[in-house]
Protein backbone atom coordinates (compact mmCIF):
# COMPACT_ATOMS: atom_id res chain seq x y z
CA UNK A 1 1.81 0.03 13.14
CA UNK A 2 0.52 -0.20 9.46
CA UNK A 3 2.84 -1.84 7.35
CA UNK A 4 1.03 -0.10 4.27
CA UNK A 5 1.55 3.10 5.48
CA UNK A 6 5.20 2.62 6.13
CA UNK A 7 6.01 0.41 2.70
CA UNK A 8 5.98 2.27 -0.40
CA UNK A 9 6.67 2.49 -4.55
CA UNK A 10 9.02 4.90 -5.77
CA UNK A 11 7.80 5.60 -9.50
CA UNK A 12 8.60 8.25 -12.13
CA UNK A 13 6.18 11.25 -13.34
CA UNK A 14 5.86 10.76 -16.89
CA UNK A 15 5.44 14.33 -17.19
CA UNK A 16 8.16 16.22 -14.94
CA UNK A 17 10.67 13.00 -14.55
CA UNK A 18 10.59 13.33 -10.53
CA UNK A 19 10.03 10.36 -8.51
CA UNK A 20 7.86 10.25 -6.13
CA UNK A 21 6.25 7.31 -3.42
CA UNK A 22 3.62 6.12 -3.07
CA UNK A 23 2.50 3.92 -0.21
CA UNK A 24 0.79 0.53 -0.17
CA UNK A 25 -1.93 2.18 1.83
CA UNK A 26 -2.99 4.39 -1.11
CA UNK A 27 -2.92 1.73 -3.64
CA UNK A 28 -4.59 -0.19 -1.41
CA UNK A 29 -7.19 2.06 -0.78
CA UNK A 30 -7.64 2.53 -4.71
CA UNK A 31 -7.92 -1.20 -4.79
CA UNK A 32 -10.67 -0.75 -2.54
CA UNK A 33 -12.38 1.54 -4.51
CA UNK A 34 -12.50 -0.43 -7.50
CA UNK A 35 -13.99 -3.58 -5.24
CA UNK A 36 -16.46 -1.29 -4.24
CA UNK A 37 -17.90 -0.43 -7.39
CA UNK A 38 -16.45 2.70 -8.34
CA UNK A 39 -17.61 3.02 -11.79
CA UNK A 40 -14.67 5.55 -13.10
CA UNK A 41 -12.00 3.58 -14.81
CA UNK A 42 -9.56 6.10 -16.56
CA UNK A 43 -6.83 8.20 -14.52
CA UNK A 44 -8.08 11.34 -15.61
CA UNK A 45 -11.54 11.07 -14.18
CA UNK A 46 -9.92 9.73 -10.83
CA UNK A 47 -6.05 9.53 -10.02
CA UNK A 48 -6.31 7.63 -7.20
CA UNK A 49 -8.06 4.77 -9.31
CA UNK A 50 -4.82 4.78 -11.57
CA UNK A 51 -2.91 3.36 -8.27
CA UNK A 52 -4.69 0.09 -7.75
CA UNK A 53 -2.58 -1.79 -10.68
CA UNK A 54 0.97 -0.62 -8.75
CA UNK A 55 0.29 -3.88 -6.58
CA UNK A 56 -1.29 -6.83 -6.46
CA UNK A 57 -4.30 -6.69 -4.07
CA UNK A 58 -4.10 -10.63 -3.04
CA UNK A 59 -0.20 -9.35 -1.85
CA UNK A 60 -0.75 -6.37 -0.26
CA UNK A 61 -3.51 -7.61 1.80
CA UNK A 62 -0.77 -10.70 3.08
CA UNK A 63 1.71 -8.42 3.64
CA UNK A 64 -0.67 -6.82 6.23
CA UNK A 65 -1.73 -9.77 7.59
CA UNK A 66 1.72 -11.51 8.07
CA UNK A 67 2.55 -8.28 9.65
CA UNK A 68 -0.30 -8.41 11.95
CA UNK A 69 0.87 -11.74 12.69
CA UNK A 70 4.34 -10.86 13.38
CA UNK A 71 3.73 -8.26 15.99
CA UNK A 72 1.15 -10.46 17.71
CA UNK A 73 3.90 -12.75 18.25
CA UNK A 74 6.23 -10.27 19.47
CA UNK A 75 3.61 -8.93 22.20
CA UNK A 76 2.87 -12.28 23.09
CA UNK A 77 6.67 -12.32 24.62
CA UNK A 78 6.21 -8.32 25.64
CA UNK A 79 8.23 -7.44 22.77
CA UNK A 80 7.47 -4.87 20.04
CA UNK A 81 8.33 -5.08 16.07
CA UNK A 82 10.94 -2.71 14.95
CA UNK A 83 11.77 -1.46 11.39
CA UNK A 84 15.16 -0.94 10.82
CA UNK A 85 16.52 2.25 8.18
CA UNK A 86 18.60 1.21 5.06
């Protein structure tokens, strides 16, 4: 399972006042972006570059890893990480 797909920011539109989410796999992918040299830096050349502040890069990239980790572990003992609803 990817943890960044299933983890996500609820933030406000400045515009309408909705909220909507936004997963750790799209900022992370922004993040990405940026690392690889995309050269536009303002939202309104590239919304998806305006993501990769939301989070931390260093923390979203351990939060996959741990995760990773963790259900290693569990299949070790034939087991299988769960996420539990709110």
């Amino acid at each position: 399972m990817d943890i960044l797909e299933m983890v996500g920011i609820e933030i406000p539109c400045r515009n309408c006042g909705g909220r909507y989410e936004v997963s750790l796999k799209k900022i992370a992918l922004s993040q990405q972006m940026l690392h690889d040299g995309c050269p536009v830096r303002a939202e309104t050349e590239c919304p998806p570059l305006f993501l990769s502040g939301f989070v931390d890069r260093e923390l979203a990239r351990d939060l996959q890893q741990i995760w990773s980790r963790l259900e290693k572990e569990a299949r070790a003992v034939n087991g299988e990480v769960k996420l539990h609803s709110v």
